[in-house]
N, C-alpha and C. Protein backbone atom coordinates (compact mmCIF):
# COMPACT_ATOMS: atom_id res chain seq x y z
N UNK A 1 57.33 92.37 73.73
CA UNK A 1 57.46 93.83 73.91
C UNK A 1 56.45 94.57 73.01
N UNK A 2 56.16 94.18 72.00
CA UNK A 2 55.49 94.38 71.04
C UNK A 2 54.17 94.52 71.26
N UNK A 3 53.96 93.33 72.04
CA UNK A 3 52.65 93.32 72.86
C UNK A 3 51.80 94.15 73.41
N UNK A 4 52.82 94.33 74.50
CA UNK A 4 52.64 95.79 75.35
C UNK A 4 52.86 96.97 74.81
N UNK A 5 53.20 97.27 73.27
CA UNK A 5 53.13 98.83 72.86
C UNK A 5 51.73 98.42 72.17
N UNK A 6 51.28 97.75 71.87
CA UNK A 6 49.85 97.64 71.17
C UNK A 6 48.87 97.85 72.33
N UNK A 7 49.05 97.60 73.47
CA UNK A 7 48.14 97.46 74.93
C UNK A 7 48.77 98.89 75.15
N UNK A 8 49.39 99.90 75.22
CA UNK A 8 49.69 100.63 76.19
C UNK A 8 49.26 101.93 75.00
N UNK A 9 49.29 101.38 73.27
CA UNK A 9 48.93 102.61 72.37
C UNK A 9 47.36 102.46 72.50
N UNK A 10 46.72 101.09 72.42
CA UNK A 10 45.33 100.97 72.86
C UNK A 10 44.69 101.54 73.56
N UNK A 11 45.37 101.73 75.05
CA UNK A 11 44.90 102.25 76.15
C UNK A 11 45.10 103.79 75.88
N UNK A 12 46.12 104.39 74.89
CA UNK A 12 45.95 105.83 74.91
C UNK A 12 44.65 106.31 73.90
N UNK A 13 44.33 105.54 73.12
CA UNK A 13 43.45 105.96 72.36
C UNK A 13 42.00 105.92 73.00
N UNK A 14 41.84 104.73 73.77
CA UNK A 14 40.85 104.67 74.77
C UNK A 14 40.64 106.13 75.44
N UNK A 15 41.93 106.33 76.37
CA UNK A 15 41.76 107.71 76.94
C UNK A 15 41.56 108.90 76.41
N UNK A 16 42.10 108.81 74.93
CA UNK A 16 41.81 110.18 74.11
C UNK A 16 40.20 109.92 74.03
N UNK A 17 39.89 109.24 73.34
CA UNK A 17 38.64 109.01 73.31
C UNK A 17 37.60 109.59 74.06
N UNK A 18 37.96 108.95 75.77
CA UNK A 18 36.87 109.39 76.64
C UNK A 18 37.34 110.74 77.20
N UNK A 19 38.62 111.13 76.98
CA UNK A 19 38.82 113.03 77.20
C UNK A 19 38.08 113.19 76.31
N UNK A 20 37.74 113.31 74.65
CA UNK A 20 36.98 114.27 73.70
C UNK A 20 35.42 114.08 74.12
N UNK A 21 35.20 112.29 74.66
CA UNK A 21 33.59 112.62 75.17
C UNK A 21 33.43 113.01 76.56
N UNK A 22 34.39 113.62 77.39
CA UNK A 22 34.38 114.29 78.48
C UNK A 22 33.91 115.72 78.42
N UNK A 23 35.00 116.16 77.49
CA UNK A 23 34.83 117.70 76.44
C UNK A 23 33.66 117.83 76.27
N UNK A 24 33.29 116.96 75.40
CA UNK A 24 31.77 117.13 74.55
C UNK A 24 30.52 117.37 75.69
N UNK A 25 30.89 116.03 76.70
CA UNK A 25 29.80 115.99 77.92
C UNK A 25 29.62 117.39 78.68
N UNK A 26 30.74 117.73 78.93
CA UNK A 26 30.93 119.49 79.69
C UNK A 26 30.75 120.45 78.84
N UNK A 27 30.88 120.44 77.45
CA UNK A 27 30.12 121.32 76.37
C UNK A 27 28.97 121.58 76.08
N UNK A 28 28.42 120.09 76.29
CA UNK A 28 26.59 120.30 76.31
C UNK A 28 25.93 120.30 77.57
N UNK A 29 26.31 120.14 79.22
CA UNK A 29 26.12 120.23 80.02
C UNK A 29 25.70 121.80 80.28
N UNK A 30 27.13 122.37 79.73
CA UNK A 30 27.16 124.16 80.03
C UNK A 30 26.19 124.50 79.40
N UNK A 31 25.97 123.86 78.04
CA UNK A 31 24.94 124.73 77.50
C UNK A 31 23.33 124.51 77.69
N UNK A 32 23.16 123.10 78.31
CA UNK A 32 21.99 123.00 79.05
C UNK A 32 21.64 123.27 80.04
N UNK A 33 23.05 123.92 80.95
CA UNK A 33 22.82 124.79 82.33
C UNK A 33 22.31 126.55 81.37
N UNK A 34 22.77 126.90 80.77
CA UNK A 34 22.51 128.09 80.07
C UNK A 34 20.91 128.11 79.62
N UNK A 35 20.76 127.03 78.95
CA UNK A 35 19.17 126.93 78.56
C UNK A 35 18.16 126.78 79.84
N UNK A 36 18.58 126.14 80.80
CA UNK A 36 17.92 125.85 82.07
C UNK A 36 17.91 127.29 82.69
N UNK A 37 18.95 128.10 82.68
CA UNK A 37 19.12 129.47 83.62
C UNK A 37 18.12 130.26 82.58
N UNK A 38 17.79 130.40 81.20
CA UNK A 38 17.17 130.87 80.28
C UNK A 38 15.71 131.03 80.63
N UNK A 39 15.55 129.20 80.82
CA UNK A 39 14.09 129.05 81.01
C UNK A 39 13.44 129.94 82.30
N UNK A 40 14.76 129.69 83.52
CA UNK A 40 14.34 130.17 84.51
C UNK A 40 13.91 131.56 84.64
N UNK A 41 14.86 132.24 83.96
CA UNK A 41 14.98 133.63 84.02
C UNK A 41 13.22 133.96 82.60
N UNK A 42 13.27 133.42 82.16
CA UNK A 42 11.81 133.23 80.99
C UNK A 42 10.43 133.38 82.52
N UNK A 43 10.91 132.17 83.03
CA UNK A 43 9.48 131.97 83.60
C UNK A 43 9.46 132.75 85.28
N UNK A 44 10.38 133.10 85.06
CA UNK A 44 10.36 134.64 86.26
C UNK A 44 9.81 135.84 85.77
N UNK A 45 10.21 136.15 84.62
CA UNK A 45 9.76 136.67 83.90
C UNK A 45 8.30 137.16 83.73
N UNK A 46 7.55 136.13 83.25
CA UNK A 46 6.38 135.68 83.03
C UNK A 46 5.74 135.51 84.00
N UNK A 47 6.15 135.17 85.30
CA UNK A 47 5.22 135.29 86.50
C UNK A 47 4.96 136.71 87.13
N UNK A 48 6.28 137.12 86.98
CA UNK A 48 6.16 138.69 87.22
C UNK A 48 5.18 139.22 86.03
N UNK A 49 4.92 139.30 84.41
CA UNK A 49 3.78 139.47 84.07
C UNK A 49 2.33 139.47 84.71
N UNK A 50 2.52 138.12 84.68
CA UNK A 50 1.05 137.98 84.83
C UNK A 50 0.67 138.00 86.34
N UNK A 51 1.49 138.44 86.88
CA UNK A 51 0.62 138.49 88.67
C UNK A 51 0.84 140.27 88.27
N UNK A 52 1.45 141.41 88.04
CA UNK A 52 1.16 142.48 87.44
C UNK A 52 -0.18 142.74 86.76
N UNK A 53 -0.35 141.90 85.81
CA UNK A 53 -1.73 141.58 85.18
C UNK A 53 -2.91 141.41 86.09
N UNK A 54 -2.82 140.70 86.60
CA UNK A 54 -3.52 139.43 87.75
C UNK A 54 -3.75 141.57 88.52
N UNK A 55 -3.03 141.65 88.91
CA UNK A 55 -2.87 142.99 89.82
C UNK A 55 -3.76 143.89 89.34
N UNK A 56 -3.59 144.46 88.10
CA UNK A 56 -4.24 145.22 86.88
C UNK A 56 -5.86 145.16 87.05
N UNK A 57 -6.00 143.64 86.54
CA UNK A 57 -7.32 142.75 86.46
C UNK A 57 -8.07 143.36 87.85
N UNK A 58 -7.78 142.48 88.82
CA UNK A 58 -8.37 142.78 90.23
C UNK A 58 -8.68 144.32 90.85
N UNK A 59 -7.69 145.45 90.31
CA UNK A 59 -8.25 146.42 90.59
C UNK A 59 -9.12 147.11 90.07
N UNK A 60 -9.05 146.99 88.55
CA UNK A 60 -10.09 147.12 87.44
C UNK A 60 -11.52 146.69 87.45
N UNK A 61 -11.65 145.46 87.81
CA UNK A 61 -13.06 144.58 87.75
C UNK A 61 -13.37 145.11 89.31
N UNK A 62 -12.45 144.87 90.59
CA UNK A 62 -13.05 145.57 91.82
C UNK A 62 -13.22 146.28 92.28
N UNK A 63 -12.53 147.49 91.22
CA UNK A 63 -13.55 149.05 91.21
C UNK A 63 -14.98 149.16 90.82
N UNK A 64 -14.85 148.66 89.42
CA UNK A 64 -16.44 148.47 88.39
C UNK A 64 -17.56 148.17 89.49
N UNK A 65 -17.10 147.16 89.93
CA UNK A 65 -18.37 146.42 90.90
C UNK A 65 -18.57 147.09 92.26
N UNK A 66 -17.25 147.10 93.14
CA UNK A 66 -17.79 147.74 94.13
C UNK A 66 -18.08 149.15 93.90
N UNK A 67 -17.81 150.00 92.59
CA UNK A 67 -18.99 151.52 92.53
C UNK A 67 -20.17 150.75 92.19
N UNK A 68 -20.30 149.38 91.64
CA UNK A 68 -22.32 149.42 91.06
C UNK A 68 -22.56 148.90 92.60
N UNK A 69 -22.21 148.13 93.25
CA UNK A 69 -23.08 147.65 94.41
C UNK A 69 -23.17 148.62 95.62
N UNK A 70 -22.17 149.33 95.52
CA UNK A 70 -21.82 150.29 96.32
C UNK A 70 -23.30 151.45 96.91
N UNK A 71 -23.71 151.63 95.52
CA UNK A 71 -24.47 153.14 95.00
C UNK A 71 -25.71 152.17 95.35
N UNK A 72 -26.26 151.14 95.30
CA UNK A 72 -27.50 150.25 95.28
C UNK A 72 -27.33 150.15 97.09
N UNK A 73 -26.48 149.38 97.46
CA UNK A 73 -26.33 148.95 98.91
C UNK A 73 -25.21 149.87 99.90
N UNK A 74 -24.85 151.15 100.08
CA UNK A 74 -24.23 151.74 100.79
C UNK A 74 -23.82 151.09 101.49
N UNK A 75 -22.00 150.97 101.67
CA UNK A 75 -21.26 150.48 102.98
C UNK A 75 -21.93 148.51 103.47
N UNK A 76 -22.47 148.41 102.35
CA UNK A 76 -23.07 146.91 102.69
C UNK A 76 -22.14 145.58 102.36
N UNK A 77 -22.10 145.65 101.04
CA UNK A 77 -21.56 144.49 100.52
C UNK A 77 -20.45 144.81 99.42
N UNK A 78 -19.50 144.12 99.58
CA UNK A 78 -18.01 144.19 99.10
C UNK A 78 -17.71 143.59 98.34
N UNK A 79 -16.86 143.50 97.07
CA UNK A 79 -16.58 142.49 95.87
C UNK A 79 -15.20 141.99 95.88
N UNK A 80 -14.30 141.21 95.93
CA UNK A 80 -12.99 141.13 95.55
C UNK A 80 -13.02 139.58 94.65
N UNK A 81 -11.35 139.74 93.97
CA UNK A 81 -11.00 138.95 93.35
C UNK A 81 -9.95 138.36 93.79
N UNK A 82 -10.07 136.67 94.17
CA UNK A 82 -8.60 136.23 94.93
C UNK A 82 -8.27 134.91 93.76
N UNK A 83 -7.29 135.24 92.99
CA UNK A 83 -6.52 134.77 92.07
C UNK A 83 -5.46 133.27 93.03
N UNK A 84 -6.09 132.31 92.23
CA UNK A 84 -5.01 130.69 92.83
C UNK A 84 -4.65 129.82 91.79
N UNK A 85 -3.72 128.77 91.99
CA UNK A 85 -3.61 127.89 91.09
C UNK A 85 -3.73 126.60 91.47
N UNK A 86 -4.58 126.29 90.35
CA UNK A 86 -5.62 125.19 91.00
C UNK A 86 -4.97 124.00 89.40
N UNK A 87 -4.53 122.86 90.06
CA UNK A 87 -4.44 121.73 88.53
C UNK A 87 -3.12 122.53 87.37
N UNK A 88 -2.69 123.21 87.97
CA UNK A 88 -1.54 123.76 87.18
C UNK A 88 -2.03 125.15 86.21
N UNK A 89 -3.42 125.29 86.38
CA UNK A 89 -4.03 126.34 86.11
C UNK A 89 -4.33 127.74 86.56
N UNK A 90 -4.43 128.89 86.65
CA UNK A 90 -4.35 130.35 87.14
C UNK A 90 -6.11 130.69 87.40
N UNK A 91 -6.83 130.36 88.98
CA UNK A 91 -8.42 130.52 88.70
C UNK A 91 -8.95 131.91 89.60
N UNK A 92 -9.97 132.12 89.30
CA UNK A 92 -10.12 133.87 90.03
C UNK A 92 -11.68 133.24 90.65
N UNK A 93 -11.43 133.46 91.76
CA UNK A 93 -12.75 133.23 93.27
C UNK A 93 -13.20 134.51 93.03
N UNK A 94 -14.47 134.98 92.51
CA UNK A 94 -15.23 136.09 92.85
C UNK A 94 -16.27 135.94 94.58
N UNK A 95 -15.51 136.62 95.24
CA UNK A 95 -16.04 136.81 96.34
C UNK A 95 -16.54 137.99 96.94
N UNK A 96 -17.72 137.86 97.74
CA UNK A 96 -18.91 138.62 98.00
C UNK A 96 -18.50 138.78 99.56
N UNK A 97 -18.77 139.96 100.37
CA UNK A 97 -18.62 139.88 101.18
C UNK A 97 -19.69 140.86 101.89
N UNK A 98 -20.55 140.41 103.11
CA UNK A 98 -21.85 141.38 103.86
C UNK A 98 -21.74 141.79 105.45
N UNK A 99 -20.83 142.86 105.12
CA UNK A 99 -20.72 143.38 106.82
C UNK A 99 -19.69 142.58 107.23
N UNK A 100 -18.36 142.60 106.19
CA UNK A 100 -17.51 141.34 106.58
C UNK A 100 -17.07 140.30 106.78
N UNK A 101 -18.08 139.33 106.18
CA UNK A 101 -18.48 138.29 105.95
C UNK A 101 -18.75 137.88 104.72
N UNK A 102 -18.56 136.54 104.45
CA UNK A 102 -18.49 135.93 102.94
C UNK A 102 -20.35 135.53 102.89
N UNK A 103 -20.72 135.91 101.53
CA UNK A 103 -22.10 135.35 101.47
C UNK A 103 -21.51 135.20 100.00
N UNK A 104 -22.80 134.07 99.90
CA UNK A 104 -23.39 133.69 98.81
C UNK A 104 -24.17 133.82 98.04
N UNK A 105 -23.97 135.52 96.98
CA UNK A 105 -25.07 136.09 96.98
C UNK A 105 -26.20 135.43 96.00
N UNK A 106 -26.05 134.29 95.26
CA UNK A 106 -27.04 133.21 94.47
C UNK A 106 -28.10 132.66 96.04
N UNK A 107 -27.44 132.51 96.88
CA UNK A 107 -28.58 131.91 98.03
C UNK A 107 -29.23 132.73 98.45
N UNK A 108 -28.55 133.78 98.75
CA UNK A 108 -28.80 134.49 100.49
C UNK A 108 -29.03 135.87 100.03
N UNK A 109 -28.75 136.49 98.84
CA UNK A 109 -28.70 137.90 98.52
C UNK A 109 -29.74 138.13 97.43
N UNK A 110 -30.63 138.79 97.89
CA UNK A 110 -31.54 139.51 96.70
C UNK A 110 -31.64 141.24 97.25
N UNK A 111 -33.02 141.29 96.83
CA UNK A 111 -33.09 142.82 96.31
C UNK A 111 -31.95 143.12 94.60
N UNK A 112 -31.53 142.29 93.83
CA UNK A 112 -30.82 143.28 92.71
C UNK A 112 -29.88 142.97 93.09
N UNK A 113 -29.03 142.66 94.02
CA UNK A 113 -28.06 142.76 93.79
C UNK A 113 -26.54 141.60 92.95
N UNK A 114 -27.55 140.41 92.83
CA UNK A 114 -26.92 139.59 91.57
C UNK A 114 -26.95 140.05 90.32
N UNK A 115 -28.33 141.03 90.16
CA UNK A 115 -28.27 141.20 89.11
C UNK A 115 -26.87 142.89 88.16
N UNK A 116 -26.88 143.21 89.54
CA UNK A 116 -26.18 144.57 89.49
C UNK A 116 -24.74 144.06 89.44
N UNK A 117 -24.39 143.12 89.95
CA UNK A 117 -23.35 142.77 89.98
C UNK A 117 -22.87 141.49 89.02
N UNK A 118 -23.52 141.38 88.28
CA UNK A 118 -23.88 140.67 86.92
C UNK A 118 -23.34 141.74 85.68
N UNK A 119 -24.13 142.11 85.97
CA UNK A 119 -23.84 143.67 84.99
C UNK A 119 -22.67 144.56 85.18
N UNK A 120 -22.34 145.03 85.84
CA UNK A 120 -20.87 145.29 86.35
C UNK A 120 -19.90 144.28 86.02
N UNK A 121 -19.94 143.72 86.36
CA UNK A 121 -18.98 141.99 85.90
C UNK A 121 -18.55 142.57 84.26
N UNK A 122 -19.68 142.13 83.19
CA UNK A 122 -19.89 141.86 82.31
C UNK A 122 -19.49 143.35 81.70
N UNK A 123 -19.64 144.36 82.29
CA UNK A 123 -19.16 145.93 81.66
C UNK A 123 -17.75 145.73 81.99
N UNK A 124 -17.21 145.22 82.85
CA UNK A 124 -15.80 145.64 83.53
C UNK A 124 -14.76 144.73 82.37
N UNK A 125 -15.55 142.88 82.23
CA UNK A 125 -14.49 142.07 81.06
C UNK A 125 -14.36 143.01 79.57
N UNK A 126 -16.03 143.48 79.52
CA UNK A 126 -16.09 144.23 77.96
C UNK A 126 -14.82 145.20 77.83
N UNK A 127 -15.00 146.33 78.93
CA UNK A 127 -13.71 147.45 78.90
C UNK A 127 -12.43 146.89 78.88
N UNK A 128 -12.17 145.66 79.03
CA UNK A 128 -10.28 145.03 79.29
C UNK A 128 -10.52 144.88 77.20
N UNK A 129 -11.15 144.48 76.77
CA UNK A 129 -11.32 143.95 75.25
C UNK A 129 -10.90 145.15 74.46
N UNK A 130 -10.20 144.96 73.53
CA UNK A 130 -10.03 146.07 72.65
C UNK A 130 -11.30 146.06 71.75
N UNK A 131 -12.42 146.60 72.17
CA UNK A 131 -13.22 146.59 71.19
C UNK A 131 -13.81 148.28 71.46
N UNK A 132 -15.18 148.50 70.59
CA UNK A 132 -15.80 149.73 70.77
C UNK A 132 -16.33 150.13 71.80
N UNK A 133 -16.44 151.51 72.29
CA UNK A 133 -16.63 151.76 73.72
C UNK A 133 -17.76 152.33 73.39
N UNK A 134 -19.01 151.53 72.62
CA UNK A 134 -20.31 151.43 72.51
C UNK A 134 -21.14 149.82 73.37
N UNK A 135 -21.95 150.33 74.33
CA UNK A 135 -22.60 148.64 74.07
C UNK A 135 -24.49 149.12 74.62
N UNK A 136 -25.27 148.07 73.96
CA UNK A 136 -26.63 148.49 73.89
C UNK A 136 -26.93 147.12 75.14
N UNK A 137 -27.96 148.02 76.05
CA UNK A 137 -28.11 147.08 76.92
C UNK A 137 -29.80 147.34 76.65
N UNK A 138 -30.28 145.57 76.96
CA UNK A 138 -31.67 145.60 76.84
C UNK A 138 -32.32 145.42 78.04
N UNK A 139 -33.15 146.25 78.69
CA UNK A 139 -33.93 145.98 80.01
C UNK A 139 -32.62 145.93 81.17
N UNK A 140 -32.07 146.08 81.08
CA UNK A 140 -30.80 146.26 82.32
C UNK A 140 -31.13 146.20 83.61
N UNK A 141 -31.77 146.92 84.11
CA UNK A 141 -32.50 147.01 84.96
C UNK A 141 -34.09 146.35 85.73
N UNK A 142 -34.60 145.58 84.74
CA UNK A 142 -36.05 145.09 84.95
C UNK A 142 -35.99 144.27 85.66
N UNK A 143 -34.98 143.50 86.02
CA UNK A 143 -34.91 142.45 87.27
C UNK A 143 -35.16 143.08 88.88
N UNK A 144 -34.41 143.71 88.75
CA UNK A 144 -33.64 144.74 90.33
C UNK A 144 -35.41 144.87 90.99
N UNK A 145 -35.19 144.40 92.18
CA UNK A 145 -35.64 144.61 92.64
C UNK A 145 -35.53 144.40 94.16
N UNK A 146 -36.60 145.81 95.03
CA UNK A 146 -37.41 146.21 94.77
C UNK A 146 -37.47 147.33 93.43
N UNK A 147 -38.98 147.89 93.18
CA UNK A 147 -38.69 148.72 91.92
C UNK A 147 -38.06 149.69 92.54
N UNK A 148 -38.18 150.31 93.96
CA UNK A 148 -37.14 151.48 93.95
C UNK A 148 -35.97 151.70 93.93
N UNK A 149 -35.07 150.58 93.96
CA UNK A 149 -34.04 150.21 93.38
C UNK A 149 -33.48 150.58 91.90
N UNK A 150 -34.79 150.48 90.86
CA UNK A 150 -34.21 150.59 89.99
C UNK A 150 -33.48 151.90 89.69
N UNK A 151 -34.37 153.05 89.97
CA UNK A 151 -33.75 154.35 89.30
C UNK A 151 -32.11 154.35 89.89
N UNK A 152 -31.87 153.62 91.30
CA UNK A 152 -30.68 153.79 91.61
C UNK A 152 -29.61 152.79 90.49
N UNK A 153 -30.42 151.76 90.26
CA UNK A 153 -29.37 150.97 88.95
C UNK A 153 -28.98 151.61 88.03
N UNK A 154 -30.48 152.87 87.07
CA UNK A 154 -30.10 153.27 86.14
C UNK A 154 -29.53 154.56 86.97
N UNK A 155 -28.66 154.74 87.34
CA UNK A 155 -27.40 155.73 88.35
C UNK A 155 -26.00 154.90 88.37
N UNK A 156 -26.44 153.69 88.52
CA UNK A 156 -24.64 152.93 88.56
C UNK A 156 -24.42 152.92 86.80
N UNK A 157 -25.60 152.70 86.06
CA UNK A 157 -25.39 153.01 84.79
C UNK A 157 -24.42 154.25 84.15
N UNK A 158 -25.17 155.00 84.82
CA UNK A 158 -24.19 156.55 84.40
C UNK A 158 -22.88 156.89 84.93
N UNK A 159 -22.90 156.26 86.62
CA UNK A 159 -21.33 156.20 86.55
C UNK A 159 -20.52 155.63 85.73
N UNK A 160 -21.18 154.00 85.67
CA UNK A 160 -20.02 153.48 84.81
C UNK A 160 -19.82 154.26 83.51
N UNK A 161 -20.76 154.87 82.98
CA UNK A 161 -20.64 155.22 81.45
C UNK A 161 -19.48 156.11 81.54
N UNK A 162 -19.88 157.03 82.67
CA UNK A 162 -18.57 158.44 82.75
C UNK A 162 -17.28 157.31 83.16
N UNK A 163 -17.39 156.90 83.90
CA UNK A 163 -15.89 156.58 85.31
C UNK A 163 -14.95 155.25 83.97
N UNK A 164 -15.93 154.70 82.66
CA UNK A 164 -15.18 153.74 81.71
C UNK A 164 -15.35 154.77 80.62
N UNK A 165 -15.34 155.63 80.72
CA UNK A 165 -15.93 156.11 79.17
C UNK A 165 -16.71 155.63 77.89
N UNK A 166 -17.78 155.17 77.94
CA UNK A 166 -18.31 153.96 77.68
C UNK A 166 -19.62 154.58 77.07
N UNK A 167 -20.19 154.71 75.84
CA UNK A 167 -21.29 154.57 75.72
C UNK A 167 -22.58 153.82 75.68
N UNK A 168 -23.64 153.96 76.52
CA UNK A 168 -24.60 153.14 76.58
C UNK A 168 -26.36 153.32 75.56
N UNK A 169 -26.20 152.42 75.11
CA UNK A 169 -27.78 152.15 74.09
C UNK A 169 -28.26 151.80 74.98
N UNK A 170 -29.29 152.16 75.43
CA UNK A 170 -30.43 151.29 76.27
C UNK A 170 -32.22 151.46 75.75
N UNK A 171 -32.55 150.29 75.59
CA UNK A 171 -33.72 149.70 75.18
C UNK A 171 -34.52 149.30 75.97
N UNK A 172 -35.72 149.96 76.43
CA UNK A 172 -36.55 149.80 77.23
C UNK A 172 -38.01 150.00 77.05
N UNK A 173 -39.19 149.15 77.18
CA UNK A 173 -40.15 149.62 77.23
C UNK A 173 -41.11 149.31 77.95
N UNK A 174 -40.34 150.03 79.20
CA UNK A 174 -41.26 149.99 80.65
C UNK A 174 -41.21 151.43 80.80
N UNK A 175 -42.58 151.74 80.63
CA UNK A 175 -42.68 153.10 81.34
C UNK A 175 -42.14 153.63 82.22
N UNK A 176 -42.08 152.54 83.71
CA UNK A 176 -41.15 153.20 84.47
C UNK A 176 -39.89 153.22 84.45
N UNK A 177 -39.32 152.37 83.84
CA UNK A 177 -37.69 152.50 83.34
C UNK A 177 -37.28 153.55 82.52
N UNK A 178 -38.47 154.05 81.94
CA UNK A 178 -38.61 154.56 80.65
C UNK A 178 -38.27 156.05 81.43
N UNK A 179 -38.80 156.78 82.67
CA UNK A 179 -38.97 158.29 83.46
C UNK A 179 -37.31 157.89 84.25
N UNK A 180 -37.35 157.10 84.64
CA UNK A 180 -35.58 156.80 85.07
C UNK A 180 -34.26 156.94 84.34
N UNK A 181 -34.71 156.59 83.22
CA UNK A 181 -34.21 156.90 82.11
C UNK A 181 -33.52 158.29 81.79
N UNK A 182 -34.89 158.71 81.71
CA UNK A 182 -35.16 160.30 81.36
C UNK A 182 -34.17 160.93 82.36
N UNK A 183 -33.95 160.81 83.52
CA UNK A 183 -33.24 161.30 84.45
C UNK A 183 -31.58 161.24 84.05
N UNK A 184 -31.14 160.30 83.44
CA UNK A 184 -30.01 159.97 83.23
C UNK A 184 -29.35 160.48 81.80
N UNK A 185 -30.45 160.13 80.55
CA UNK A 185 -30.22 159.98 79.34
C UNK A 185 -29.26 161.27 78.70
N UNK A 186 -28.90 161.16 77.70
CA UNK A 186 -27.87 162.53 76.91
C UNK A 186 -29.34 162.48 75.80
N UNK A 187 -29.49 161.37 75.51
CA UNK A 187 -30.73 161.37 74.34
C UNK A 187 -31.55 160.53 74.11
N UNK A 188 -32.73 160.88 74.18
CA UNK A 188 -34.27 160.01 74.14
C UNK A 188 -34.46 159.86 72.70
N UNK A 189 -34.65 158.74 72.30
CA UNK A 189 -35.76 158.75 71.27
C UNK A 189 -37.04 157.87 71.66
N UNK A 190 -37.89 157.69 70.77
CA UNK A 190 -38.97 157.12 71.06
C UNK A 190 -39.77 156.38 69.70
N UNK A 191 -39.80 154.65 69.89
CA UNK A 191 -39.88 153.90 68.61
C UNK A 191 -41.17 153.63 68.93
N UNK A 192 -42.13 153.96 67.71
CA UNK A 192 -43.51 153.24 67.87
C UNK A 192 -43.72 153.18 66.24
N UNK A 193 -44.62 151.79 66.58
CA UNK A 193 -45.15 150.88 65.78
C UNK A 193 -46.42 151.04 65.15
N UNK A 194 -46.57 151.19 63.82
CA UNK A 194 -48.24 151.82 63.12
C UNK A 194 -48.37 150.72 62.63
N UNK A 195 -49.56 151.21 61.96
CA UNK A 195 -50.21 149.57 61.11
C UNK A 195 -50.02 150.78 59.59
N UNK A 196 -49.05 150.24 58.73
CA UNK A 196 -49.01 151.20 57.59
C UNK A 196 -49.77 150.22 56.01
N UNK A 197 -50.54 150.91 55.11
CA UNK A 197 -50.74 149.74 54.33
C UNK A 197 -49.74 150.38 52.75
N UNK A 198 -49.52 149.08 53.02
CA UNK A 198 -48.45 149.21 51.62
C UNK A 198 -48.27 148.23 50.36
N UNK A 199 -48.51 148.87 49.17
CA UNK A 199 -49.19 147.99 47.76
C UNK A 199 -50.37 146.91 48.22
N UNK A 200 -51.43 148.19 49.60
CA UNK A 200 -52.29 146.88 49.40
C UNK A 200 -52.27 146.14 50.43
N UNK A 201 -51.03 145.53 51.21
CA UNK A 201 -51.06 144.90 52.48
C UNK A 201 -50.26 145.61 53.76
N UNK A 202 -51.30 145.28 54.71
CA UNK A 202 -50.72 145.68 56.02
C UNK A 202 -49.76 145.62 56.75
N UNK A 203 -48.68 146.45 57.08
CA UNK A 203 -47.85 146.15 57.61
C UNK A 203 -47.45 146.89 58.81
N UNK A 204 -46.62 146.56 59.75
CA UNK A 204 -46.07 147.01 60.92
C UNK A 204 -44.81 147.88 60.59
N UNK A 205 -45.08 149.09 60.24
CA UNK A 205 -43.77 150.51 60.18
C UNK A 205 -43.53 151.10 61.71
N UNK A 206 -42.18 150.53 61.87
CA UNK A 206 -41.77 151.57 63.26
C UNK A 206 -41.24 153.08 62.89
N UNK A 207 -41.60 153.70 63.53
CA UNK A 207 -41.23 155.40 63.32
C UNK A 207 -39.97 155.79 64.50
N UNK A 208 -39.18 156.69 64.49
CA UNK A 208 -38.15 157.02 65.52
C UNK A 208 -38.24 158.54 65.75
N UNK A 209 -38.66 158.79 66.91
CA UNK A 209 -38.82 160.55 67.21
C UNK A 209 -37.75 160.62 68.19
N UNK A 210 -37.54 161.61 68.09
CA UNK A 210 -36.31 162.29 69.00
C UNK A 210 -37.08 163.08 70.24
N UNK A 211 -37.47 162.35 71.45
CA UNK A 211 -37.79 163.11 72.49
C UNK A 211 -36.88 164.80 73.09
């Protein structure tokens, strides 16, 4: 008889046993359904960010560009940004488009307009940066071509400057960039180089006049 209260107190302790790791199992279950609903609600979250962003981005950079290509090529060629995930990564397709159609403007597109849209690019990432809404551009324009093109570049110049609020340095010394210029500028100066002699030896003094 004795037997069987040792087998039948055995067996209750057994069962207490696996009730408290039953408990325990449904204690940390709940709370890894809680952390799981957490994460979820985290990374809903966060997608809703960044496609907002993603949203932000694309209208921002495909304003910039389609006003510079716009003003160069009237009603011609189109810019957008189509955002994918590629390798578990978030990648942005800059695509070109001519009369509705996808080109390739590295093959198939000249006259300036890689280069205009180079430049636009590169003004549109600067403005997302918290940095100074100063930037000095050198020769900006000396690629674009044909040359009559250019005065219209230095024109997408001045929009962008007004439409980002953006001040532009520009450094040029091409005469004809130089009267294009003039058309656009708030302020000319003009740097030239003497032969000055000093204690004796010759040197190169630049001077700065205010046109």
């Amino acid at each position: 008889m004795r037997k069987y209260k040792n087998l039948i107190s055995e067996a209750k302790g057994k069962v207490s046993l696996l009730n408290k790791q039953k408990y325990e199992t449904e204690i940390e279950l709940e709370s890894n359904n809680k952390k799981i609903l957490s994460l979820e609600k985290a990374q809903i979250f966060i997608q809703q960010v960044a496609k907002a962003t993603q949203e932000q981005l694309k209208f921002h950079v495909e304003d910039v560009v389609n006003l510079a290509i716009n003003t160069l090529f009237p009603n011609e060629y189109t810019f957008s940004i189509e955002f994918s995930i590629k390798y578990g990564k978030t990648t942005a397709d800059l695509i070109f488009e001519k009369n509705g159609f996808p080109v390739d403007i590295l093959k198939s597109a000249g006259g300036g307009l890689v280069d205009i849209a180079s430049l636009a690019l590169r003004i549109a990432m600067w403005t997302l940066s918290k940095v100074d809404n100063v930037l000095i551009l050198d020769e900006p324009v000396s690629r674009i071509q044909p040359a009559a093109l250019q005065q219209q570049a230095w024109e997408v110049i001045k929009r962008l400057s007004n439409r980002l609020h953006l001040q532009f340095i520009v450094v040029s010394n091409s005469t004809n960039n130089g009267e294009a210029v003039h058309l656009i500028a708030d302020k000319e100066y003009f740097v030239k180089k003497n032969k000055t002699v000093i204690h004796g030896e010759e040197w190169d003094v630049s001077t700065v006049e205010e046109l």
